[in-house]
Protein backbone atom coordinates (compact mmCIF):
# COMPACT_ATOMS: atom_id res chain seq x y z
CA UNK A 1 0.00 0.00 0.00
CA UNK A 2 1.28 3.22 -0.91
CA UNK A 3 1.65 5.76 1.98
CA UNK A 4 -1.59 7.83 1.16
CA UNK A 5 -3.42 4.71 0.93
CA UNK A 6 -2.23 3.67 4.49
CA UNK A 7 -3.27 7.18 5.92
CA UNK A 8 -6.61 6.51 4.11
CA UNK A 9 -7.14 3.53 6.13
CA UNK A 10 -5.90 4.60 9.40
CA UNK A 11 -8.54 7.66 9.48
CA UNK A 12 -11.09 5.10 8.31
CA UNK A 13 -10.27 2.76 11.59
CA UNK A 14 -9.85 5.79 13.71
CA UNK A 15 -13.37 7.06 12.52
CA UNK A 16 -14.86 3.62 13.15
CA UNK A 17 -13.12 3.26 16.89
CA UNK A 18 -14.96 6.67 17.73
CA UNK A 19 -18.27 5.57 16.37
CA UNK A 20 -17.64 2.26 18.89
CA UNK A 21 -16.71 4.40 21.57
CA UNK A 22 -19.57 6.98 21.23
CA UNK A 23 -21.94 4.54 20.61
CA UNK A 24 -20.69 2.24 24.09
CA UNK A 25 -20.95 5.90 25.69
CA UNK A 26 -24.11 7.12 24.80
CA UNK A 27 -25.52 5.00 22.52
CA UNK A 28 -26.92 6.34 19.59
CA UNK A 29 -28.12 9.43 21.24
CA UNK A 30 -24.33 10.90 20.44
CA UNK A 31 -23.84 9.24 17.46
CA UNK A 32 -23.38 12.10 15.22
CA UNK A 33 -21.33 13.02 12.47
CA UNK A 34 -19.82 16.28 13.94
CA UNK A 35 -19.18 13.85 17.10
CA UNK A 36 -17.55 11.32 15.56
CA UNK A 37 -15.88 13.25 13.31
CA UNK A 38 -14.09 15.00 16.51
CA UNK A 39 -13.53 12.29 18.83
CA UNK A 40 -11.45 10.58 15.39
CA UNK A 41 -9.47 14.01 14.87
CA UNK A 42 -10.83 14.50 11.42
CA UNK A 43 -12.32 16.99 10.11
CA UNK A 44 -15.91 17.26 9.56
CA UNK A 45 -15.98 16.48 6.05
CA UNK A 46 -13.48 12.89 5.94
CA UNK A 47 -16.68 10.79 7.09
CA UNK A 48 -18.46 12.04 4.55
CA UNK A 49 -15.61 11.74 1.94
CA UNK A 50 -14.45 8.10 3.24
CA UNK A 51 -18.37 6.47 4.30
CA UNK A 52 -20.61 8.47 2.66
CA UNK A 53 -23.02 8.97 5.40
CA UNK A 54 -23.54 7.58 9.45
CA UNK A 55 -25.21 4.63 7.82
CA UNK A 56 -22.37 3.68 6.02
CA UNK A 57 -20.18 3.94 9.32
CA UNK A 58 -22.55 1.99 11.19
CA UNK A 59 -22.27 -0.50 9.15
CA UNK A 60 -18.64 -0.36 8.65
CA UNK A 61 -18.37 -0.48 12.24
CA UNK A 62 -21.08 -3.74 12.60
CA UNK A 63 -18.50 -5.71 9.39
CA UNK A 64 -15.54 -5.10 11.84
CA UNK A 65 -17.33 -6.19 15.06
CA UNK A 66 -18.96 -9.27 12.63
CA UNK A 67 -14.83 -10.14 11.17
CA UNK A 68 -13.73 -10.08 14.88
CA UNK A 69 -16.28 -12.54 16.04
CA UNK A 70 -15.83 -15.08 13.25
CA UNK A 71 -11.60 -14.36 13.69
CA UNK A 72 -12.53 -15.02 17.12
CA UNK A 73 -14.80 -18.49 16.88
CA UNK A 74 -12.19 -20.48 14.90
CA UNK A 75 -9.57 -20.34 17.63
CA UNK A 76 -9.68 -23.65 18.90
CA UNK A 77 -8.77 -24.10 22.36
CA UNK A 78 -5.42 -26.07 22.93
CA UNK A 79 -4.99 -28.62 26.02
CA UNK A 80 -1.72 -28.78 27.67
CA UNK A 81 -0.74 -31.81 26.49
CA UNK A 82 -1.26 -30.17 23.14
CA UNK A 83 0.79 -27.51 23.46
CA UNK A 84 3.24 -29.47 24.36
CA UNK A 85 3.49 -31.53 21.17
CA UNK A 86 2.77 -28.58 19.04
């Protein structure tokens, strides 16, 4: 990834952690653009530019949640005896 791409998707995970965060806060009562757009450090208009709309961060933000889970459920537990061998 070329460096503009990478700063692309680091505001795009920063804008997603502050729609988690606002939303474990306040729920969606504080779920707004202008909020999440300042508790990321972007400016106003780079949620618009990289989502689109709240929707589209939502959503974003229920894919991640969704990819952690099934990352998550095909860890399979390892015994001790196990771990030994492996």
């Amino acid at each position: 990834m070329s460096r503009r791409e990478d700063a692309k998707a680091e505001r795009r995970r920063r804008i997603i952690a502050a729609a988690r965060d606002l939303i474990k806060e306040t729920g969606d009562t504080g779920l707004s653009m202008r909020a999440i757009a300042a508790r990321a450090g972007v400016s106003l208009t780079t949620p618009y530019n990289l989502f689109g709309s709240k929707r589209a961060i939502v959503i974003a933000l229920l894919e991640d949640v969704r990819e952690f889970h099934e990352r998550f459920s095909q860890l399979h537990r390892v015994g001790a005896t196990d771990r030994i061998f492996q």
